[in-house]
Structures are given as C-alpha cells and as structure tokens.
Protein backbone atom coordinates (compact mmCIF):
# COMPACT_ATOMS: atom_id res chain seq x y z
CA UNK A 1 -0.46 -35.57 -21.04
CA UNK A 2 0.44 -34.48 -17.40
CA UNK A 3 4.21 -34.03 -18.62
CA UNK A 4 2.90 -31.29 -21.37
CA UNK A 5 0.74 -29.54 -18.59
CA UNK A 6 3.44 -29.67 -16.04
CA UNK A 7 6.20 -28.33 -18.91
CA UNK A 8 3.60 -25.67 -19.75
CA UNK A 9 3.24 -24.36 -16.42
CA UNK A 10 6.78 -24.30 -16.19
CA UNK A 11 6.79 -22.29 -18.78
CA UNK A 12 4.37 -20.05 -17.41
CA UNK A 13 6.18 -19.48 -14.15
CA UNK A 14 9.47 -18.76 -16.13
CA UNK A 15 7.69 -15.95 -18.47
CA UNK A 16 6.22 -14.56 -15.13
CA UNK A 17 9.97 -14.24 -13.46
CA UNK A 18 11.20 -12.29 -17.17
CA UNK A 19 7.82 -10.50 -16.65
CA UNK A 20 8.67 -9.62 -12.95
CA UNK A 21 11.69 -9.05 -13.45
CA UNK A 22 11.60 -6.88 -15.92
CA UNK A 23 8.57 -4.59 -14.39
CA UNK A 24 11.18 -4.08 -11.28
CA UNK A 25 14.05 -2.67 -13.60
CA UNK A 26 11.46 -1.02 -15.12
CA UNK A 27 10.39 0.83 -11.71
CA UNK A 28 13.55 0.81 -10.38
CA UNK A 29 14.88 3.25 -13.07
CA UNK A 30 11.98 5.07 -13.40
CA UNK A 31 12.22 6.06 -9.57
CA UNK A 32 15.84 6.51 -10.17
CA UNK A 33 15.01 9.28 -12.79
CA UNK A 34 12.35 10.98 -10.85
CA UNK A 35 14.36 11.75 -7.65
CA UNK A 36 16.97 12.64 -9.79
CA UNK A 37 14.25 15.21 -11.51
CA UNK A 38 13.20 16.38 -7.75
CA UNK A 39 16.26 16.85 -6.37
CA UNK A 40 17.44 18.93 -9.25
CA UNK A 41 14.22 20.91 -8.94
CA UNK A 42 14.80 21.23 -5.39
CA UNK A 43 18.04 22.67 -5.59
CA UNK A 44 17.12 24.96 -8.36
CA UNK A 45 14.40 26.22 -6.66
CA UNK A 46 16.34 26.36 -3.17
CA UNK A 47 19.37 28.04 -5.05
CA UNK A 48 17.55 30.85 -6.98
CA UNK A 49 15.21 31.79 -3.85
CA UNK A 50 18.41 32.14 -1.23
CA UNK A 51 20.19 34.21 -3.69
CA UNK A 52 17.40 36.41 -4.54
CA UNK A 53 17.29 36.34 -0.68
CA UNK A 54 21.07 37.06 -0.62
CA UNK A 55 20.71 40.65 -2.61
CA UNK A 56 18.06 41.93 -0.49
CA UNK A 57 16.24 43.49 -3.35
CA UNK A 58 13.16 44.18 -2.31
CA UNK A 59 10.66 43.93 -5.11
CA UNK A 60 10.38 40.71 -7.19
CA UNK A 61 9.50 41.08 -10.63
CA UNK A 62 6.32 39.16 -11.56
CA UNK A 63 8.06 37.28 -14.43
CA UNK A 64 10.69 36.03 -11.72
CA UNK A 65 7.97 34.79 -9.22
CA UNK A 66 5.76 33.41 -12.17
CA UNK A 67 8.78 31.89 -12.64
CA UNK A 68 9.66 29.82 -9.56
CA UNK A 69 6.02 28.95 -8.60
CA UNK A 70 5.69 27.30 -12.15
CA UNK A 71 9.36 25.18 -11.40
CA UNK A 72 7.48 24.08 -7.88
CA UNK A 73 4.23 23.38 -9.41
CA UNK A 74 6.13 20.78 -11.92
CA UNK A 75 8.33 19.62 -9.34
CA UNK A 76 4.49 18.58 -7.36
CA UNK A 77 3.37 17.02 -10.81
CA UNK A 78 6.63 14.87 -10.76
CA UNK A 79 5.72 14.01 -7.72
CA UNK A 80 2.41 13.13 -8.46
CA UNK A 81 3.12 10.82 -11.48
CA UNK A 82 5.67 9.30 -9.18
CA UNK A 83 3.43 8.01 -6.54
CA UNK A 84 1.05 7.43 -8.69
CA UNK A 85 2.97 5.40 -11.52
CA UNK A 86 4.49 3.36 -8.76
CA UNK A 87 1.70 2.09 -6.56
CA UNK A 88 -0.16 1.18 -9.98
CA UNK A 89 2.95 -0.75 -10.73
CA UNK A 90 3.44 -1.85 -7.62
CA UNK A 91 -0.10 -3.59 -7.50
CA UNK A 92 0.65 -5.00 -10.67
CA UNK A 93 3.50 -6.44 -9.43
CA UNK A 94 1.54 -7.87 -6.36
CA UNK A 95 -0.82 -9.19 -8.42
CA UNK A 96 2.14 -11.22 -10.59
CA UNK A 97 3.87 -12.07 -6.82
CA UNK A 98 -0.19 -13.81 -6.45
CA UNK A 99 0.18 -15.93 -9.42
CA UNK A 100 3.64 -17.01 -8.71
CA UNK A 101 3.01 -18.46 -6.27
CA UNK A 102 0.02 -20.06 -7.65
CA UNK A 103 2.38 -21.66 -10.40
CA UNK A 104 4.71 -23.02 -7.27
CA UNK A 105 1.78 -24.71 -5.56
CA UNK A 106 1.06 -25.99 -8.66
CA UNK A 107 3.91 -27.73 -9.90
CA UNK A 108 4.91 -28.57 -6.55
CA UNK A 109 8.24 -30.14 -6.24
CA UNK A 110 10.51 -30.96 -3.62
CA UNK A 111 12.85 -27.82 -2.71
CA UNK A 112 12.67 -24.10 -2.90
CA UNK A 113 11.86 -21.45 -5.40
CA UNK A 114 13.61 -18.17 -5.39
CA UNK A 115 10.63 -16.30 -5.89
CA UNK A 116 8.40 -17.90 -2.72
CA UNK A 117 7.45 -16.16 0.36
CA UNK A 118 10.53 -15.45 2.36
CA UNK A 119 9.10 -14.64 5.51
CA UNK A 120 8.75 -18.14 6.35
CA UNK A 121 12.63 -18.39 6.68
CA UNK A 122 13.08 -15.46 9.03
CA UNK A 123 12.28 -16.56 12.83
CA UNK A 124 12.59 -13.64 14.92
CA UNK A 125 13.39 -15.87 18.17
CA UNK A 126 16.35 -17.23 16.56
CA UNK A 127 18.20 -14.44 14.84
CA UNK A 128 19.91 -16.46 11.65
CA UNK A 129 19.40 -18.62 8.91
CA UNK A 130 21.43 -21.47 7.94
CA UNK A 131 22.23 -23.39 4.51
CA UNK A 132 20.43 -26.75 3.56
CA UNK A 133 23.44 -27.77 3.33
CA UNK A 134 25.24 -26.57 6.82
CA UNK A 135 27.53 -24.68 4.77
CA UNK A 136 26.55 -21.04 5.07
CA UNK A 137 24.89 -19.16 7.94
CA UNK A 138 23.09 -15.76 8.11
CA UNK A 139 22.62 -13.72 10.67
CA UNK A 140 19.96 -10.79 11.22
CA UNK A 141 18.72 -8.09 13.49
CA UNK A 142 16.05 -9.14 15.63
CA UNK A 143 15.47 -6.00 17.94
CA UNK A 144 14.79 -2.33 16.98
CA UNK A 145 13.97 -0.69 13.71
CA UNK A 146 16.15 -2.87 11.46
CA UNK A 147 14.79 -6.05 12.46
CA UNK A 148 13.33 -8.35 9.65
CA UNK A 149 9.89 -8.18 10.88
CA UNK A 150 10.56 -4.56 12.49
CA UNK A 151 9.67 -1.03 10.36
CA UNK A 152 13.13 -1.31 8.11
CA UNK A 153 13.04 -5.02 7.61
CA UNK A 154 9.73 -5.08 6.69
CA UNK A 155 9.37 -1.91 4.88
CA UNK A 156 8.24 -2.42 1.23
CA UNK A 157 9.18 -0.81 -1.78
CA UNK A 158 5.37 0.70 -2.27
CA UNK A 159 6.03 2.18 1.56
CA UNK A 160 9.37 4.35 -0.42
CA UNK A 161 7.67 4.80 -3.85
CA UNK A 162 4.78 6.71 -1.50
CA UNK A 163 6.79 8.48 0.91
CA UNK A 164 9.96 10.26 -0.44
CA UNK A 165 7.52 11.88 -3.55
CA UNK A 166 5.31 13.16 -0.68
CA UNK A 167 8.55 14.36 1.52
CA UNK A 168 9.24 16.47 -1.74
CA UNK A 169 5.51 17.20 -2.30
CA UNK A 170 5.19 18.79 1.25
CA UNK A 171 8.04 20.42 0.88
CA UNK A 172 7.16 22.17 -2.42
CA UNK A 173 3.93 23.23 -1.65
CA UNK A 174 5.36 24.54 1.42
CA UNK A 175 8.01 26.49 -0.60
CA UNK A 176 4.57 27.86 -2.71
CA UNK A 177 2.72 28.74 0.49
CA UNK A 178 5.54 31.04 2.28
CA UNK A 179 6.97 32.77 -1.55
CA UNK A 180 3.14 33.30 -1.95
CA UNK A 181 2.94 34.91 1.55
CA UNK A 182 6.06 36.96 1.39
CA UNK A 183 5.96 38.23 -1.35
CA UNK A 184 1.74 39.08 -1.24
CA UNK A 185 2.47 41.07 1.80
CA UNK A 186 6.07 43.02 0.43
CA UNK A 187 3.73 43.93 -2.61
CA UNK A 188 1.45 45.34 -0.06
CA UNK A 189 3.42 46.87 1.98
C-alpha cells in the first residue's frame, strides 16, 4: 500500500516538473514576442517622429498625429498585458514551486532534487560550491551587484517581467505627453 502512494506521488511530482516546465517556455516565449512587439513599436514610433522632425514642416496633419498616438497607445496596452500576463503566471508558477516542494518533503529520500530550494547551496562567506563527489567546483561573486544574494543574483524573473514593460510604458506615455504638448501649442500658435 505505501509503495502505490509513494509511486503516485512520484508521479505527481513528475507531472508538476512537465507542468513547470512547460508554463516557463510558455512565458519565456511569450516575453520573447512582446519585447520584440515593443521594440518594433518603439522604433516605429521613434523613426516616423525624427523624420517628421527632420523636414521641419510645420503643421501636422490630424490623420498623421491620430496616427502615432494610436501606435503609442497599443504599444502601452502591450505593455500592459505583458506585466500583467506575467505576474499572473508568475504566481502560478510560485504556487507550483509551493507544491514541489511539498511532493520532495514528502517522498523524502536520501539526495537532491533539481527542483529544491537552491539558496541553501550558495554561502556568501565562502564564495563556491563544490561536487558531492569532489569532482567539480563552482565559483561565484560574493561582493557587489552580481553577487548570488546581491540585486543581480537574486533578481527574479517577476522583478524583469515588471520592469522592462514599465521602462517602455514610461517611455511611451512620455512620447504621448510631449507630441500632445508640441503639437497643442504649434496648432495654437
């Protein structure tokens, strides 16, 4: 009986690494495809203000500045759904992580799992992490920004998934504010 339970938590945990797995590639592409999407709206948008800049013409038609505030407006939804999308998906994935390692405790054998808490293994006094076997050894930054426990080493994906969208999201909206401005006040004066 306690071979059947043990095989079907085994079971369990391997269905939650396809599951986990899978939900990274998942996000992983999808995030891929996004800043693909901003960048390219980015330099569009970047591209037809400096030449419109370039020829000095003075009055903008309102089709052509309908035009660019609707490409930044979708290029601030992107963003949106990206931050969005991923720090549901991230939680999800936190929530998976959770039960994991729930499974682990529960079957409990002798020896590591690939999926368990690494921070245990990184010891900021010492600076490296060797084999069980003595036959490989790691070393890692354990001063400044890049060390494991410092803001690069310990910087999650959800930190990214939330910041770059918002770099872009900023720097839309500030793209709206000043072509609103400017051209408000050359169709005034």
């Amino acid at each position: 009986m306690e071979e059947n339970s043990r095989q079907d938590t085994l079971k369990k945990y391997l269905t939650l690494i396809s599951v986990i797995n899978s939900m990274e590639n998942r996000l992983r592409w999808t995030e891929l495809v996004l800043l693909t999407l901003n960048v390219l709206i980015f330099m569009f948008s970047f591209h037809y203000i400096s030449t419109f800049m370039q020829t000095k013409r003075l009055l903008i038609t309102p089709l052509e500045l309908s035009f660019i505030l609707v490409i930044l407006v979708i290029g601030m939804f992107i963003c949106s759904y990206w931050a969005s999308s991923s720090l549901r998906l991230h939680l999800k994935l936190k929530l998976h992580f959770f039960h994991l390692r729930f499974l682990e405790r529960q079957l409990d054998d002798a020896g590591e799992f690939i999926f368990s808490d690494e921070a245990i293994f990184f010891n900021p006094s010492l600076g490296s992490l060797e084999s069980a076997d003595k036959k490989e050894n790691v070393t890692y930054p354990t001063e400044g920004l890049t060390r494991m426990d410092g803001f690069i080493g310990a910087a999650k994906p959800n930190f990214f998934s939330w910041l770059i969208p918002s770099i872009f999201f900023v720097l839309y909206w500030s793209i709206f504010i000043w072509i609103s401005i400017k051209f408000s006040f050359s169709a005034v004066g």
